[in-house]
PDB file of N, CA and C in Angstrom:
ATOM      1  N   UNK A   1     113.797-149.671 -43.694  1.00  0.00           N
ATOM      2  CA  UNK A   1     114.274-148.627 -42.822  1.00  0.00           C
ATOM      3  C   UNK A   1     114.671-149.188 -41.450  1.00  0.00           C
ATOM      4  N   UNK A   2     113.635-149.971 -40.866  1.00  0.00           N
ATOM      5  CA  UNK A   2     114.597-150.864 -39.704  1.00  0.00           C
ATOM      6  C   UNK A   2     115.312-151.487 -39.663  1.00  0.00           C
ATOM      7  N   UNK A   3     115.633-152.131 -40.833  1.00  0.00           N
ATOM      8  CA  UNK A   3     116.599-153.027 -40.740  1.00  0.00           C
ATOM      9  C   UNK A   3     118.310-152.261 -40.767  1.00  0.00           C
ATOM     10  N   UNK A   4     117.983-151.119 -41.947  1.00  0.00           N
ATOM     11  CA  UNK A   4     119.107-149.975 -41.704  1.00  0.00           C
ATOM     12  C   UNK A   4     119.450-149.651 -40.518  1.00  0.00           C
ATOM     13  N   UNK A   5     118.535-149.376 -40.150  1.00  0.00           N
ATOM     14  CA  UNK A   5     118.368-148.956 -38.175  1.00  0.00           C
ATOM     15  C   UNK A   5     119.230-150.069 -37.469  1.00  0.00           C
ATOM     16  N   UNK A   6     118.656-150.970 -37.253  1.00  0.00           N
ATOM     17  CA  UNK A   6     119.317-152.036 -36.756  1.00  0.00           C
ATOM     18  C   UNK A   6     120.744-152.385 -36.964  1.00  0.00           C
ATOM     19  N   UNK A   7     120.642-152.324 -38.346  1.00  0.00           N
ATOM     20  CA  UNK A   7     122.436-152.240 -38.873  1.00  0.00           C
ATOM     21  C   UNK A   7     123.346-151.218 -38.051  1.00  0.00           C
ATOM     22  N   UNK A   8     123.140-150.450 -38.287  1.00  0.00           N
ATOM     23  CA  UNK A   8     123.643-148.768 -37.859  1.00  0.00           C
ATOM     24  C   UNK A   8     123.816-149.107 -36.272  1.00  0.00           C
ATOM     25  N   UNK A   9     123.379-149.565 -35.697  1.00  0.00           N
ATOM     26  CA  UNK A   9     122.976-149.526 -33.924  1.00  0.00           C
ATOM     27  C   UNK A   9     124.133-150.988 -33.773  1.00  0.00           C
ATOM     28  N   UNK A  10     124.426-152.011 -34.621  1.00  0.00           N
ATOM     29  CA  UNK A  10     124.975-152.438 -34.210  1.00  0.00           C
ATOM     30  C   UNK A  10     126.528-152.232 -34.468  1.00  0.00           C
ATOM     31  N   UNK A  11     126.965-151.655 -35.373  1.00  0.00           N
ATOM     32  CA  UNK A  11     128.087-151.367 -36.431  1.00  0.00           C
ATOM     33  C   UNK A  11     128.489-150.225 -35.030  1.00  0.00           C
ATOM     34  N   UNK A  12     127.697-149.177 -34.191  1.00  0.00           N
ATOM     35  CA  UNK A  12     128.078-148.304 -33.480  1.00  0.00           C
ATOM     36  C   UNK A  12     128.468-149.326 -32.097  1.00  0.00           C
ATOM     37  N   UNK A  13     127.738-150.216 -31.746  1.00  0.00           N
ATOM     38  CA  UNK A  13     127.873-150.972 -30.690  1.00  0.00           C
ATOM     39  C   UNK A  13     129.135-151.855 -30.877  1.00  0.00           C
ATOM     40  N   UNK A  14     129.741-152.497 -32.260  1.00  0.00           N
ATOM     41  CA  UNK A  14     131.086-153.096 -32.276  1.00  0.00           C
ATOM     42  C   UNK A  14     131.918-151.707 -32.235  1.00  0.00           C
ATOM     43  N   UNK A  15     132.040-150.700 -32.782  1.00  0.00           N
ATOM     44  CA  UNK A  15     133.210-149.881 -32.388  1.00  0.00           C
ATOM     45  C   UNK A  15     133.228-149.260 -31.202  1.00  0.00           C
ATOM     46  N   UNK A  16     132.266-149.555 -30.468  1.00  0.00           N
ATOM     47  CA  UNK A  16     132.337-148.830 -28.641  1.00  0.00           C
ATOM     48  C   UNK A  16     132.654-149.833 -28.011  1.00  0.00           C
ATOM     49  N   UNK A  17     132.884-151.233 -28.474  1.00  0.00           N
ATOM     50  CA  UNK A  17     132.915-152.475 -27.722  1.00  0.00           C
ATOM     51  C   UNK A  17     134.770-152.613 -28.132  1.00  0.00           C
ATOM     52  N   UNK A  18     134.958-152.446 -28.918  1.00  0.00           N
ATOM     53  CA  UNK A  18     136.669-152.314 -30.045  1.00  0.00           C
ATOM     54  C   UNK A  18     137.534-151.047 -28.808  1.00  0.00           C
ATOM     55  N   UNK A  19     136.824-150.101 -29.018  1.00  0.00           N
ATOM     56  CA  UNK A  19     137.594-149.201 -28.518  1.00  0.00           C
ATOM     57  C   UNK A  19     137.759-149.433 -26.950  1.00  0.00           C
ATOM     58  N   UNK A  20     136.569-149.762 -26.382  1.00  0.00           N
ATOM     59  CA  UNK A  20     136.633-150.081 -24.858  1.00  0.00           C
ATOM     60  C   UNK A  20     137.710-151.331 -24.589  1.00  0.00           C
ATOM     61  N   UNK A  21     137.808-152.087 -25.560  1.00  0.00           N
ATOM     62  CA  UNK A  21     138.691-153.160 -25.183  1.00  0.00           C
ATOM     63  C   UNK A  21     139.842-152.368 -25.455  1.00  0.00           C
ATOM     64  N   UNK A  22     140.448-151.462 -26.340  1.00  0.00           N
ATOM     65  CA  UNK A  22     141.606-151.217 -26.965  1.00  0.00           C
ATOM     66  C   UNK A  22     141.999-150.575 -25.658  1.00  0.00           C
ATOM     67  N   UNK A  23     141.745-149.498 -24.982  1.00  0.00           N
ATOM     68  CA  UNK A  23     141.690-149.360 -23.813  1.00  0.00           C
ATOM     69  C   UNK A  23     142.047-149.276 -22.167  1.00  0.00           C
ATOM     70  N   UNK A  24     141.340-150.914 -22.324  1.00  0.00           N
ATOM     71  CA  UNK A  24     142.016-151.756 -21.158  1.00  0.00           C
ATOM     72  C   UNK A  24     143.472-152.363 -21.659  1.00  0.00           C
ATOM     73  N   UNK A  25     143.429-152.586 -22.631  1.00  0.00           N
ATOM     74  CA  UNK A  25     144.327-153.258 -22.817  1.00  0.00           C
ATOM     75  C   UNK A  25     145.801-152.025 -22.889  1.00  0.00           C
ATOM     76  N   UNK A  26     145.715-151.219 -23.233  1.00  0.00           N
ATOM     77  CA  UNK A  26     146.421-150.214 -23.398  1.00  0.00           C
ATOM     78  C   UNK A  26     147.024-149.840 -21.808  1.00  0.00           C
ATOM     79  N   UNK A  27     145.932-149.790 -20.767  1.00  0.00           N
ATOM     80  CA  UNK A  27     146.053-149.327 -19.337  1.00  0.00           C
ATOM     81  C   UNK A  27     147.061-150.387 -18.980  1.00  0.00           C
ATOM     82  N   UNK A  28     146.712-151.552 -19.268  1.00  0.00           N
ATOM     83  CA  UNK A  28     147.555-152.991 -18.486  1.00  0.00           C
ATOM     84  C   UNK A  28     148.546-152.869 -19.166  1.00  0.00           C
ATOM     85  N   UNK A  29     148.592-151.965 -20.092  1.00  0.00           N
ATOM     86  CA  UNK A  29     150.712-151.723 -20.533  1.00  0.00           C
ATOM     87  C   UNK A  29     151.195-151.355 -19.996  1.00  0.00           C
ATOM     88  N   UNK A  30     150.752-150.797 -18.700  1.00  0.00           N
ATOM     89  CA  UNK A  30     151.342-149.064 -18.375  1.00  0.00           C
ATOM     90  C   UNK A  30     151.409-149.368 -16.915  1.00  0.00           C
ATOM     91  N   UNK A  31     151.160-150.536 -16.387  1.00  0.00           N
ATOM     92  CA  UNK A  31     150.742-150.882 -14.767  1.00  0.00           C
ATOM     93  C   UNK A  31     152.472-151.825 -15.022  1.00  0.00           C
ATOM     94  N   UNK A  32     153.133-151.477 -13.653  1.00  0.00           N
ATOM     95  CA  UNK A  32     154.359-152.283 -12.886  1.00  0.00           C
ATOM     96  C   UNK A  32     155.023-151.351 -11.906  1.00  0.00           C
ATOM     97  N   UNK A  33     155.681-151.718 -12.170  1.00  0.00           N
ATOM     98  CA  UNK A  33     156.841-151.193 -10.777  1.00  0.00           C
ATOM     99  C   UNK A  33     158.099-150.735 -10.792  1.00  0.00           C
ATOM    100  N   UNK A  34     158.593-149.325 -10.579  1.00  0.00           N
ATOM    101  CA  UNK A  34     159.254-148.655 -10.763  1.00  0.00           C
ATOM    102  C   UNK A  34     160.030-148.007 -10.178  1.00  0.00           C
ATOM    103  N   UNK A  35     161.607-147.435 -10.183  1.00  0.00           N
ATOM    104  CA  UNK A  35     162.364-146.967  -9.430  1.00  0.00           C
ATOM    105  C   UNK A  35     162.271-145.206  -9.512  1.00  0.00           C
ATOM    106  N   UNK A  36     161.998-144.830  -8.262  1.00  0.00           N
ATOM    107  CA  UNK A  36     161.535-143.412  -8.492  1.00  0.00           C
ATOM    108  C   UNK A  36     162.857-142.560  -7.379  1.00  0.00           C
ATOM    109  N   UNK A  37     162.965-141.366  -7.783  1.00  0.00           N
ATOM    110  CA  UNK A  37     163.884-140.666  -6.693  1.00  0.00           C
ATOM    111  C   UNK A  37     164.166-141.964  -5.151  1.00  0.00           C
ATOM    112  N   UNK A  38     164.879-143.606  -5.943  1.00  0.00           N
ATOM    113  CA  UNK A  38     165.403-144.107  -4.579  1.00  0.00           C
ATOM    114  C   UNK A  38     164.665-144.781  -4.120  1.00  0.00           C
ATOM    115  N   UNK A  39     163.032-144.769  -4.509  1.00  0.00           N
ATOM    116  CA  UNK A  39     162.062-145.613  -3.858  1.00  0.00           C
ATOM    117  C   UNK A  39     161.051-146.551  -5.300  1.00  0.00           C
ATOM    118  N   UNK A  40     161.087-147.324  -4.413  1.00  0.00           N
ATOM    119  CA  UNK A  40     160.327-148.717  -5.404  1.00  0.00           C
ATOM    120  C   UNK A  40     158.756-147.975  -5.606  1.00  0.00           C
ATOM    121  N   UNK A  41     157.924-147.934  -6.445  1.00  0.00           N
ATOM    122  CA  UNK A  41     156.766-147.426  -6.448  1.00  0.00           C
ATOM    123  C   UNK A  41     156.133-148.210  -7.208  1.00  0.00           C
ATOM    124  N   UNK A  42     154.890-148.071  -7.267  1.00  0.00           N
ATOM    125  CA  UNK A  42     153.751-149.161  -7.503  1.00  0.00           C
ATOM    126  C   UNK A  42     153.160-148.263  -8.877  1.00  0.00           C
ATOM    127  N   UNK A  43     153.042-148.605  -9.654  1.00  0.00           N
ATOM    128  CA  UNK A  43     152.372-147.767 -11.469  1.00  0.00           C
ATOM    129  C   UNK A  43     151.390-148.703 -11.194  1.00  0.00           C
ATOM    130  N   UNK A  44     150.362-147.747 -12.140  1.00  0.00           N
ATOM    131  CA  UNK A  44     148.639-148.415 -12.636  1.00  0.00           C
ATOM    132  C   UNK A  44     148.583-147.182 -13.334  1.00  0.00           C
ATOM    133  N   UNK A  45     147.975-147.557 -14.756  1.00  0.00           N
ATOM    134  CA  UNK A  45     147.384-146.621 -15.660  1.00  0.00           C
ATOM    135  C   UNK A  45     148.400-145.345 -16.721  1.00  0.00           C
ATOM    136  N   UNK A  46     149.750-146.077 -15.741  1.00  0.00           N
ATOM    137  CA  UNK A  46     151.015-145.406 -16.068  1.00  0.00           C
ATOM    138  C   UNK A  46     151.493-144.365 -15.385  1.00  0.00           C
ATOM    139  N   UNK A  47     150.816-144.180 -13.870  1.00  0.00           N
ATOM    140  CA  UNK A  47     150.853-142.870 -12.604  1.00  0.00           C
ATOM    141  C   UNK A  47     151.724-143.757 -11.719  1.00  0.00           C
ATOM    142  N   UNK A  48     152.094-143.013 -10.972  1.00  0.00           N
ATOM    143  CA  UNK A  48     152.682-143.836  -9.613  1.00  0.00           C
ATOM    144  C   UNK A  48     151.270-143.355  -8.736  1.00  0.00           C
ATOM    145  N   UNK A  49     151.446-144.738  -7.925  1.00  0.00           N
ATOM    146  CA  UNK A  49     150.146-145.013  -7.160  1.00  0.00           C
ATOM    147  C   UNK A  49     150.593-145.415  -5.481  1.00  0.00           C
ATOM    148  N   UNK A  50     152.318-145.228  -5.129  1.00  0.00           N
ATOM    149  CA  UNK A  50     152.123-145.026  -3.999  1.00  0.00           C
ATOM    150  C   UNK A  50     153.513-146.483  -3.904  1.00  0.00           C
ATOM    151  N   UNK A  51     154.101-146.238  -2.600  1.00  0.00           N
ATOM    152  CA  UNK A  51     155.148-147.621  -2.419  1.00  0.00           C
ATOM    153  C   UNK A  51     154.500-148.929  -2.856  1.00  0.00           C
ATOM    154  N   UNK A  52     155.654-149.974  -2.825  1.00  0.00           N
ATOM    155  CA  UNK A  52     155.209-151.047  -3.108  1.00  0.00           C
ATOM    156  C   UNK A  52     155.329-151.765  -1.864  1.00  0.00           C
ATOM    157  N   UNK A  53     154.305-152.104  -1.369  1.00  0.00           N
ATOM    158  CA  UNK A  53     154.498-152.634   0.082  1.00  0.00           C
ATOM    159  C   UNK A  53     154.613-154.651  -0.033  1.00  0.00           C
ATOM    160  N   UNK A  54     154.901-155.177  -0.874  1.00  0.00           N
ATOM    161  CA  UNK A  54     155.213-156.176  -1.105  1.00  0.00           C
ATOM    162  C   UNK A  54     156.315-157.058  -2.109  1.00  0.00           C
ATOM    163  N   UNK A  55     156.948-158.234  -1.897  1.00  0.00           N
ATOM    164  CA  UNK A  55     157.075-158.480  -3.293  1.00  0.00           C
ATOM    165  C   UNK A  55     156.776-159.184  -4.651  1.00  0.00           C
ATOM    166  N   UNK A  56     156.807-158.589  -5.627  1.00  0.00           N
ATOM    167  CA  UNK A  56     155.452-158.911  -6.538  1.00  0.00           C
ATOM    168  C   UNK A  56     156.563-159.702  -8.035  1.00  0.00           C
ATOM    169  N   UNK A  57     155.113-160.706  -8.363  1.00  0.00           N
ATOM    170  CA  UNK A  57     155.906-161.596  -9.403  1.00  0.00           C
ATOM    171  C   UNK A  57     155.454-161.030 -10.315  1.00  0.00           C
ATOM    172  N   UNK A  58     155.921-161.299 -11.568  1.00  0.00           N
ATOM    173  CA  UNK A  58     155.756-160.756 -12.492  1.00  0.00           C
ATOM    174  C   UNK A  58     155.205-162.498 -13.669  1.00  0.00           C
ATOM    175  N   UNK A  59     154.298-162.054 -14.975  1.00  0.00           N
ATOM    176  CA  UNK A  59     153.813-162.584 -15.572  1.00  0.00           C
ATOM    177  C   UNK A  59     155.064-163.564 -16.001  1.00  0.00           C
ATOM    178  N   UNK A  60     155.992-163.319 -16.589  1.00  0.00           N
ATOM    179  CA  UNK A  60     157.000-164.735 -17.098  1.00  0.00           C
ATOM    180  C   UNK A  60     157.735-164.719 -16.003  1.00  0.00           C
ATOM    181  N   UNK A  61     157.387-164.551 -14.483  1.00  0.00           N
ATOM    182  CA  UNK A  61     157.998-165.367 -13.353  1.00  0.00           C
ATOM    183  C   UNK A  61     159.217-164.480 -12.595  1.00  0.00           C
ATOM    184  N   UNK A  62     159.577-163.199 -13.076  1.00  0.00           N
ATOM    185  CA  UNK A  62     160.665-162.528 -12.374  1.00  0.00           C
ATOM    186  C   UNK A  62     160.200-162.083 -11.417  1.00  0.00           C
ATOM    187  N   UNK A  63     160.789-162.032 -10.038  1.00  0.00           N
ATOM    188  CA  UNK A  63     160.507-161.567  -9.323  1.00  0.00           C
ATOM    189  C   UNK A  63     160.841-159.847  -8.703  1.00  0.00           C
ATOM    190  N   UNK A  64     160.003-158.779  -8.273  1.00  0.00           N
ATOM    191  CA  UNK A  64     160.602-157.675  -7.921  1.00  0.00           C
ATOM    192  C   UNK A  64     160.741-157.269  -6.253  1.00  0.00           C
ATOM    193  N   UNK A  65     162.300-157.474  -5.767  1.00  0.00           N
ATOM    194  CA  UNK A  65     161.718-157.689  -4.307  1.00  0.00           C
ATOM    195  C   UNK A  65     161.147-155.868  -3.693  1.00  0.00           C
ATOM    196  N   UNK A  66     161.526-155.797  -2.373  1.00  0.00           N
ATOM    197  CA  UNK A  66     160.875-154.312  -1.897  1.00  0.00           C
ATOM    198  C   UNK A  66     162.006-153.576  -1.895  1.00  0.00           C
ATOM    199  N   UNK A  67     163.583-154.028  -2.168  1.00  0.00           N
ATOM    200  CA  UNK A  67     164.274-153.442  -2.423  1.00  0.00           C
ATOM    201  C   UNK A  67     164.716-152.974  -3.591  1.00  0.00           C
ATOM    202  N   UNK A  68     163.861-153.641  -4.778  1.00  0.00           N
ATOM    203  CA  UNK A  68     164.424-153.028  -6.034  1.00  0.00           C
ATOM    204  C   UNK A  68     165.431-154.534  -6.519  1.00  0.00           C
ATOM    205  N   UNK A  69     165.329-155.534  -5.962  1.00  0.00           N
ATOM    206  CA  UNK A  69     166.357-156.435  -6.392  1.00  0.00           C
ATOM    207  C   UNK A  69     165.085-157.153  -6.939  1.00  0.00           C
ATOM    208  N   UNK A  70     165.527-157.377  -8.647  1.00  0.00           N
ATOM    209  CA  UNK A  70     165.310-158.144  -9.472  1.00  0.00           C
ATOM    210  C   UNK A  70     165.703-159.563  -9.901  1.00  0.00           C
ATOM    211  N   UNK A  71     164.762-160.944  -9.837  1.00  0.00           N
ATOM    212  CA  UNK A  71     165.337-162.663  -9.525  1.00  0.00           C
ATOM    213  C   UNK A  71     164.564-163.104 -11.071  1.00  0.00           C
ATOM    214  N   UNK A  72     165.285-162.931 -12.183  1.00  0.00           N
ATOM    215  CA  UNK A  72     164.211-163.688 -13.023  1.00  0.00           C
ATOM    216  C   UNK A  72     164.240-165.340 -12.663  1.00  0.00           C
ATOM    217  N   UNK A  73     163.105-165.888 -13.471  1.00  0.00           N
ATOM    218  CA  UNK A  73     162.558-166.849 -13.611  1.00  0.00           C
ATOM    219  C   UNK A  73     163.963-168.171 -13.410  1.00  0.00           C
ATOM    220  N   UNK A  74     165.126-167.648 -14.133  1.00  0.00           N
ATOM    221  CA  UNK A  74     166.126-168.736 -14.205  1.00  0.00           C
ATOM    222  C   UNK A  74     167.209-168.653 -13.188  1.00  0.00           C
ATOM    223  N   UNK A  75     166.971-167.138 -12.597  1.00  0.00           N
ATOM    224  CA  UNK A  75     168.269-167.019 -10.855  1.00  0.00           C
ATOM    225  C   UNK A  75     169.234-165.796 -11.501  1.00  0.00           C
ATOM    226  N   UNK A  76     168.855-165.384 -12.315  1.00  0.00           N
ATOM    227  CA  UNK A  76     169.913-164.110 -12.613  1.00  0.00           C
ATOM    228  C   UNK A  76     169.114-163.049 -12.076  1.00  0.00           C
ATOM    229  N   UNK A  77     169.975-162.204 -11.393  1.00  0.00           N
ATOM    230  CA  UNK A  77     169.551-161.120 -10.364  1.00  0.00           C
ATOM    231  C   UNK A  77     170.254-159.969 -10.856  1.00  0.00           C
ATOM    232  N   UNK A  78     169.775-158.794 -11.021  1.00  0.00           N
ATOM    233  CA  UNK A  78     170.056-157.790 -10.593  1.00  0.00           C
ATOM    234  C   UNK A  78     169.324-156.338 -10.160  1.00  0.00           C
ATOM    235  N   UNK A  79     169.414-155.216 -10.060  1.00  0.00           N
ATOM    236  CA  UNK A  79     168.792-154.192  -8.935  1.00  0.00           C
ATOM    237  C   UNK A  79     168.382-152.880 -10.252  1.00  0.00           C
ATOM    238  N   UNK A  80     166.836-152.580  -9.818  1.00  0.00           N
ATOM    239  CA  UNK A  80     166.133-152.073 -10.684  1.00  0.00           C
ATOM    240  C   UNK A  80     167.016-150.697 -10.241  1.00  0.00           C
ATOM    241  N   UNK A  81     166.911-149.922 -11.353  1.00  0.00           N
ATOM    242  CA  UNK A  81     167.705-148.702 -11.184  1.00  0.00           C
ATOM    243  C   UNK A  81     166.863-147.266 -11.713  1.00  0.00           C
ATOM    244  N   UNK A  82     166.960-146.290 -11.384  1.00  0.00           N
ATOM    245  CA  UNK A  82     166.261-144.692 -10.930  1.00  0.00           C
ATOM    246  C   UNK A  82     165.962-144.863 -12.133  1.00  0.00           C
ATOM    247  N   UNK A  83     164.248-145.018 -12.870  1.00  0.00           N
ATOM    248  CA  UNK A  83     163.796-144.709 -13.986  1.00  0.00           C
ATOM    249  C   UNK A  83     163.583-145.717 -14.562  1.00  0.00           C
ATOM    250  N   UNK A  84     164.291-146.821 -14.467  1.00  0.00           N
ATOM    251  CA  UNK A  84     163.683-148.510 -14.785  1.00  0.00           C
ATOM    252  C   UNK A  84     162.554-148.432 -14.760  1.00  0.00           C
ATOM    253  N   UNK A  85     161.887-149.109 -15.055  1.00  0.00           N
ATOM    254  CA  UNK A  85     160.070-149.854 -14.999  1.00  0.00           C
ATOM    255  C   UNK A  85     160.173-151.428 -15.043  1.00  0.00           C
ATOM    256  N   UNK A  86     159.880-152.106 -14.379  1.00  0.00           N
ATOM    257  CA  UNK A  86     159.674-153.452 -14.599  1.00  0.00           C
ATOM    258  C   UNK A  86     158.144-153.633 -15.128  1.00  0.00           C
ATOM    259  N   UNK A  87     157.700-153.887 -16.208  1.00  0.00           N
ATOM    260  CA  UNK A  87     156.440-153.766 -16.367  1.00  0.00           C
ATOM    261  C   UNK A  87     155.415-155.498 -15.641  1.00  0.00           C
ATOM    262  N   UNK A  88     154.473-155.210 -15.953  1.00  0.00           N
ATOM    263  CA  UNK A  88     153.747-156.585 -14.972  1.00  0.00           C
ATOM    264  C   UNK A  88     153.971-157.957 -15.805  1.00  0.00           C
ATOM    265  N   UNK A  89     154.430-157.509 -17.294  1.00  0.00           N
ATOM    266  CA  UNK A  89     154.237-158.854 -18.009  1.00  0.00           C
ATOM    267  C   UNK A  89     155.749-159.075 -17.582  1.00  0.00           C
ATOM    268  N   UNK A  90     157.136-158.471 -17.043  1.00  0.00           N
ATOM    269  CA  UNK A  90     158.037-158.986 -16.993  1.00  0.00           C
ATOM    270  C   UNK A  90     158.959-158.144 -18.323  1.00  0.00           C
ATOM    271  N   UNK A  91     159.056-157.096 -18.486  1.00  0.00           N
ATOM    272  CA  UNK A  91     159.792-156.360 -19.005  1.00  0.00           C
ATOM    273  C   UNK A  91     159.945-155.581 -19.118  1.00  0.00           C
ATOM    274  N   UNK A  92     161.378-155.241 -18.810  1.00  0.00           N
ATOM    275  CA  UNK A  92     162.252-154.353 -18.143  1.00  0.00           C
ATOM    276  C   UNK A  92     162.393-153.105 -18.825  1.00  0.00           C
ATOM    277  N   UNK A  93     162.010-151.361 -18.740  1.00  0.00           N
ATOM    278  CA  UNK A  93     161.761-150.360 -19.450  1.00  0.00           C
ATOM    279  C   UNK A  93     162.604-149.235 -18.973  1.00  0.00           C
ATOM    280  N   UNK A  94     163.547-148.500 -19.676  1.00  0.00           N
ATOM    281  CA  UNK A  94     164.077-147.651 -19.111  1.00  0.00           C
ATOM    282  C   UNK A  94     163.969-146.648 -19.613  1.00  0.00           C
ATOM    283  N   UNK A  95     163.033-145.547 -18.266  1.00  0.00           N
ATOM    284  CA  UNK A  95     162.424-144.415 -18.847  1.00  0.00           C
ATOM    285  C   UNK A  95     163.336-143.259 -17.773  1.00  0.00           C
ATOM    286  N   UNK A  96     164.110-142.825 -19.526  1.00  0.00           N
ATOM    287  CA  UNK A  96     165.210-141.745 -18.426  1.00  0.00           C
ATOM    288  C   UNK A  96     164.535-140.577 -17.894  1.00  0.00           C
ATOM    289  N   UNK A  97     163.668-140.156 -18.450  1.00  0.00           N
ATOM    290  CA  UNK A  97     162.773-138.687 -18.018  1.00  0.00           C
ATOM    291  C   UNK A  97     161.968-139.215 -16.431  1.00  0.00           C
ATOM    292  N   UNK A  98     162.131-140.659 -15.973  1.00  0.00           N
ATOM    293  CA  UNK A  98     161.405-140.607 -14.416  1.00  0.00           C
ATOM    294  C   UNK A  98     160.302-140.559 -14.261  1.00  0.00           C
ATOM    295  N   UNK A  99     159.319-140.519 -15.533  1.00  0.00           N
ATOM    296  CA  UNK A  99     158.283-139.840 -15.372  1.00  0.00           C
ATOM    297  C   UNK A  99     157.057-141.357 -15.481  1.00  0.00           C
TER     298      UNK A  99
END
């Protein structure tokens, strides 16, 4: 009977440990930087969280400046546009609803 016990307690402890990771990992999809009514805005969790008061690199090296001008990794540039998402790993999402 304890050892059932024991089983059971851990079988519940890998799927709360599974799901908690599934999770985070899910949230860090949803975090970058985005063109909103004209202004650059800062995403986390997939909300806008307020301007982007800097400019921020992105995981394979593109850069997003405070104007919305986009430098990938190799020098090709161009300007994030109303509903774009640049996500944090470095790719580029175009969400026409703005939202």
């Amino acid at each position: 009977m304890m050892k059932h016990r024991i089983l059971t307690l851990a079988v519940i402890g890998l799927f709360l440990s599974v799901s908690f990771a599934a999770s985070t990992v899910m949230a860090a999809e949803k975090d970058g930087i985005m063109m909103k009514n004209g202004k650059i805005a800062k995403m986390y969790e997939g909300r806008d969280v307020g301007p982007m008061d800097r400019m921020t690199t992105m995981a394979n090296g593109t850069k997003v400046m405070m104007n919305g001008k986009i430098v990938t990794k190799d020098g090709q540039q161009s300007q994030l546009e109303e509903g774009q998402i640049m996500m944090l790993d470095g790719k580029l999402i175009d969400n026409k609803s703005g939202k």
